[in-house]
C-alpha atoms as a PDB file:
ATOM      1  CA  UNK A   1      25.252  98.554  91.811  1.00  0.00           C
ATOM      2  CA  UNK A   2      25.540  95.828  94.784  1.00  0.00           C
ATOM      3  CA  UNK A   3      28.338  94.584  95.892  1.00  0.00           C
ATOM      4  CA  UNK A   4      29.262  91.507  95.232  1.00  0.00           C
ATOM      5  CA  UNK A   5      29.317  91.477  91.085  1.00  0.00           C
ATOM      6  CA  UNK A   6      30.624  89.309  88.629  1.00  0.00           C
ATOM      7  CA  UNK A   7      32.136  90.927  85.459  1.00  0.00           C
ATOM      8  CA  UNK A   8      34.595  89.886  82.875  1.00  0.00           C
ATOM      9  CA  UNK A   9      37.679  91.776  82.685  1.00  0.00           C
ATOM     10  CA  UNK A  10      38.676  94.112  79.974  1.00  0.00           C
ATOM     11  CA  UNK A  11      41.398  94.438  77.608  1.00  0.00           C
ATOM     12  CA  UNK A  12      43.201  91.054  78.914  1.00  0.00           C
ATOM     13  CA  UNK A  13      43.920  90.818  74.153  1.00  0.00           C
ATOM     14  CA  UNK A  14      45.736  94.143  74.771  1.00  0.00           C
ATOM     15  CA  UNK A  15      48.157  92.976  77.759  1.00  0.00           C
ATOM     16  CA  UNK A  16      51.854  92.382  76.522  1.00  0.00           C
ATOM     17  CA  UNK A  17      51.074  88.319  77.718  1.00  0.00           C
ATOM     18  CA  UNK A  18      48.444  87.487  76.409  1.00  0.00           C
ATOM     19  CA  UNK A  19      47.184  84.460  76.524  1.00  0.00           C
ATOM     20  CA  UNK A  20      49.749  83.088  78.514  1.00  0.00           C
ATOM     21  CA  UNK A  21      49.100  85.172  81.462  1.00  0.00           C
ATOM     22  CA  UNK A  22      45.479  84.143  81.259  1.00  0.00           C
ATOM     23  CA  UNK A  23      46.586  80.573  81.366  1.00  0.00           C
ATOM     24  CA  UNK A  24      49.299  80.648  84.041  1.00  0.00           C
ATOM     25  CA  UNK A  25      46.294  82.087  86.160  1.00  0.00           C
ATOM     26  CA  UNK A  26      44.329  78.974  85.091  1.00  0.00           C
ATOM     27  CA  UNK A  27      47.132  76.974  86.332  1.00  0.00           C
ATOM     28  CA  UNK A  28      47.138  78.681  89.971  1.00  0.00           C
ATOM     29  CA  UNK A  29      43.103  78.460  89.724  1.00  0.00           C
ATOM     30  CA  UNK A  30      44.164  74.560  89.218  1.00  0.00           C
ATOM     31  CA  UNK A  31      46.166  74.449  91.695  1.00  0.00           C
ATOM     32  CA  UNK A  32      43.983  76.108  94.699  1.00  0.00           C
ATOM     33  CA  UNK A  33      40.728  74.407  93.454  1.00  0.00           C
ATOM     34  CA  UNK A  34      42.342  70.697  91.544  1.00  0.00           C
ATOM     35  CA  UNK A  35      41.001  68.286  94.383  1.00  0.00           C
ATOM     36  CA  UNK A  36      37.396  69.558  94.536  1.00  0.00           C
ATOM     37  CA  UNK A  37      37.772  70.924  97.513  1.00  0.00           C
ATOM     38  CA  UNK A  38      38.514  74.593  97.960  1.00  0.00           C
ATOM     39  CA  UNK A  39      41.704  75.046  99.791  1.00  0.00           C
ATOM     40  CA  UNK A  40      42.314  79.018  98.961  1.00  0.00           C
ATOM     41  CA  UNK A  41      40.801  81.751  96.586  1.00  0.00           C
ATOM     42  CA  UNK A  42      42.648  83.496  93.711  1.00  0.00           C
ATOM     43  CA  UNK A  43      43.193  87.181  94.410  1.00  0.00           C
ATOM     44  CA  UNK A  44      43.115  90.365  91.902  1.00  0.00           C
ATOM     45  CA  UNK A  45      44.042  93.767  92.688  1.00  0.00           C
ATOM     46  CA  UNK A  46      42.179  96.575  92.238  1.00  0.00           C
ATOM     47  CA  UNK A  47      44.111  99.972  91.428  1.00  0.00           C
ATOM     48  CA  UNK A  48      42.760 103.153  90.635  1.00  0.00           C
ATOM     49  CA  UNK A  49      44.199 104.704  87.247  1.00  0.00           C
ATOM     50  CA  UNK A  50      42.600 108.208  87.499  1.00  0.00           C
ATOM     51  CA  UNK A  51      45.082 109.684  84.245  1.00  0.00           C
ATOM     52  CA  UNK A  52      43.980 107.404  81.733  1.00  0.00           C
ATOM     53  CA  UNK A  53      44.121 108.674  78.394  1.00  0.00           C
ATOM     54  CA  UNK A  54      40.650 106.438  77.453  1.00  0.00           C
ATOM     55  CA  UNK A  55      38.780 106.328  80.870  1.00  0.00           C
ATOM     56  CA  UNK A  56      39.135 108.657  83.771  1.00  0.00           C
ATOM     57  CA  UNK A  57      37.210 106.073  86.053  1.00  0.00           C
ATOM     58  CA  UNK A  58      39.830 103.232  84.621  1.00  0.00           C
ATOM     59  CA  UNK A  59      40.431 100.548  87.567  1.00  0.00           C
ATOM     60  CA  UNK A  60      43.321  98.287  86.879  1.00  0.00           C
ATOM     61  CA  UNK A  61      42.706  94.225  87.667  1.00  0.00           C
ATOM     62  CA  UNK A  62      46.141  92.902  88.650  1.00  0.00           C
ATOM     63  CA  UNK A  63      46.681  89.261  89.224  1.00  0.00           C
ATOM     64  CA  UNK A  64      49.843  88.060  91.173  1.00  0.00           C
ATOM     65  CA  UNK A  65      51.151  91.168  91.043  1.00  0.00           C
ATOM     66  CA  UNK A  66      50.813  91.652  86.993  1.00  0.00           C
ATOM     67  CA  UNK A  67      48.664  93.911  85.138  1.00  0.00           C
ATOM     68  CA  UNK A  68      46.331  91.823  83.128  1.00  0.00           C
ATOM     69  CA  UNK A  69      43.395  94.568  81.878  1.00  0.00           C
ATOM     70  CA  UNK A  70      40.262  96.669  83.393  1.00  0.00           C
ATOM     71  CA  UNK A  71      36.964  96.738  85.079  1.00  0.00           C
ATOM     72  CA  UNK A  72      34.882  97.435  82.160  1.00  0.00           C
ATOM     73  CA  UNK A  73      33.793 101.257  81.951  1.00  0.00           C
ATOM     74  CA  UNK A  74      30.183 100.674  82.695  1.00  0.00           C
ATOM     75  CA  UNK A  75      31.098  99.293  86.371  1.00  0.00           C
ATOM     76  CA  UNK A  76      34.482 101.335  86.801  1.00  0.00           C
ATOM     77  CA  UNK A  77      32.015 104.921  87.057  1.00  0.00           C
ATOM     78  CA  UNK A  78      30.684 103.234  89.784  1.00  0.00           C
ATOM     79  CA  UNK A  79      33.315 101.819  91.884  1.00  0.00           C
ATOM     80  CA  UNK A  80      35.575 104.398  90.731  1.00  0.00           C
ATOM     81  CA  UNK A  81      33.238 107.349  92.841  1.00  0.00           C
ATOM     82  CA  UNK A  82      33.775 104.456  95.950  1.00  0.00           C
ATOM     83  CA  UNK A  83      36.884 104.319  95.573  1.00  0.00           C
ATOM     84  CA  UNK A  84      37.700 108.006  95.614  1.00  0.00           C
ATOM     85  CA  UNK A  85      35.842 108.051  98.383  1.00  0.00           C
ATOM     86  CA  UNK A  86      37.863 105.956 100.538  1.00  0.00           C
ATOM     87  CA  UNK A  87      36.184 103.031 100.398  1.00  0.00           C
ATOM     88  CA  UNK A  88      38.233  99.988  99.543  1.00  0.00           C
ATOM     89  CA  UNK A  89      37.142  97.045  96.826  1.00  0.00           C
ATOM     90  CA  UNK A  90      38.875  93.955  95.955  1.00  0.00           C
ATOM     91  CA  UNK A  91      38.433  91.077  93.566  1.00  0.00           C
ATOM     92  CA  UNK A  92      38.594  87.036  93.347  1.00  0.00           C
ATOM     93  CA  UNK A  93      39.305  85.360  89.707  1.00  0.00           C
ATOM     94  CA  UNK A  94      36.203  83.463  89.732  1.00  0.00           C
ATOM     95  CA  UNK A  95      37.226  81.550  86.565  1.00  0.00           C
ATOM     96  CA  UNK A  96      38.488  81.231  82.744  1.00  0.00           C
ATOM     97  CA  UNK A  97      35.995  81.641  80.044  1.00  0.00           C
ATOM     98  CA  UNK A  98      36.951  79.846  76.830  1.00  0.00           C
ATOM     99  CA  UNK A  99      34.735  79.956  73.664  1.00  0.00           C
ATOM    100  CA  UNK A 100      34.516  76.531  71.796  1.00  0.00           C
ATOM    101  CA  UNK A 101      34.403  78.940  68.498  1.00  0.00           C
ATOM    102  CA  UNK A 102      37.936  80.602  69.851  1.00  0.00           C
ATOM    103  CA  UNK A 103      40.103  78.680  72.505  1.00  0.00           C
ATOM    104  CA  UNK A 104      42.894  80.443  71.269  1.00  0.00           C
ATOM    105  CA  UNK A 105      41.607  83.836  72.901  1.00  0.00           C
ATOM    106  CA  UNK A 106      40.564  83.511  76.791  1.00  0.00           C
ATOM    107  CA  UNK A 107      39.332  85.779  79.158  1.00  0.00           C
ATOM    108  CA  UNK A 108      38.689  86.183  82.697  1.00  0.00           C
ATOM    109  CA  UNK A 109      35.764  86.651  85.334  1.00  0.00           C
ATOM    110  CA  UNK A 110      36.470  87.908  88.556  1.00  0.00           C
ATOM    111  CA  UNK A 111      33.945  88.707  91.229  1.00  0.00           C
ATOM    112  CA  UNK A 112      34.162  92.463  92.417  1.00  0.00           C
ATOM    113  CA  UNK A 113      33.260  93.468  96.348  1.00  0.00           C
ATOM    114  CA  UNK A 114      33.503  96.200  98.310  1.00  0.00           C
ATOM    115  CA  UNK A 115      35.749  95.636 101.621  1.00  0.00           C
ATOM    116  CA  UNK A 116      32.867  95.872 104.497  1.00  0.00           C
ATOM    117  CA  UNK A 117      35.962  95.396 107.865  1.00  0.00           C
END
């Protein structure tokens, strides 16, 4: 898999906040991006959570310091192996995703890259 990648982030229905996590974030996206003219990027955090119960290649997306779900499994084997290898990946919300058939339930895309300095 190449780094940079787009993927939407997992489990954000299970998180105690949801959807008001999801939206704050849309807020701060608002914020950073509101005059059409990009002033700053939105950050996740990627963190390793090797004793999962579900996924022993689980990789935590936290946003402003909150926990807000997962890289899906399919891309977490991947990065995961990088990871415990020492190399270092982080993540940029790259924006909101809200279905027309269910704006009730949001969910996020972030865009995943390794750390190449």
């Amino acid at each position: 898999m190449k780094s940079p990648f787009e993927v939407a982030v997992a489990g954000v229905t299970f998180r105690p906040r949801y959807p008001n996590n999801l939206w704050e974030i849309a807020n701060a996206i608002i914020q950073v991006f509101g005059d059409g003219r990009k002033t700053g990027q939105v950050t996740a955090t990627l963190v390793r959570e090797p004793d999962n119960e579900h996924d022993p290649n689980a990789i935590q997306v936290f946003v402003a310091g909150e926990h807000i779900g997962y890289i899906p499994a399919q891309q977490a084997a991947w990065v995961a192996n990088s990871m415990d290898a020492g190399e270092k990946w982080g993540a940029l919300v790259d924006r909101l995703v809200v279905s027309p058939d269910n704006p009730e339930q949001p969910g996020l895309r972030i865009k995943v890259s390794k750390d190449e300095s």
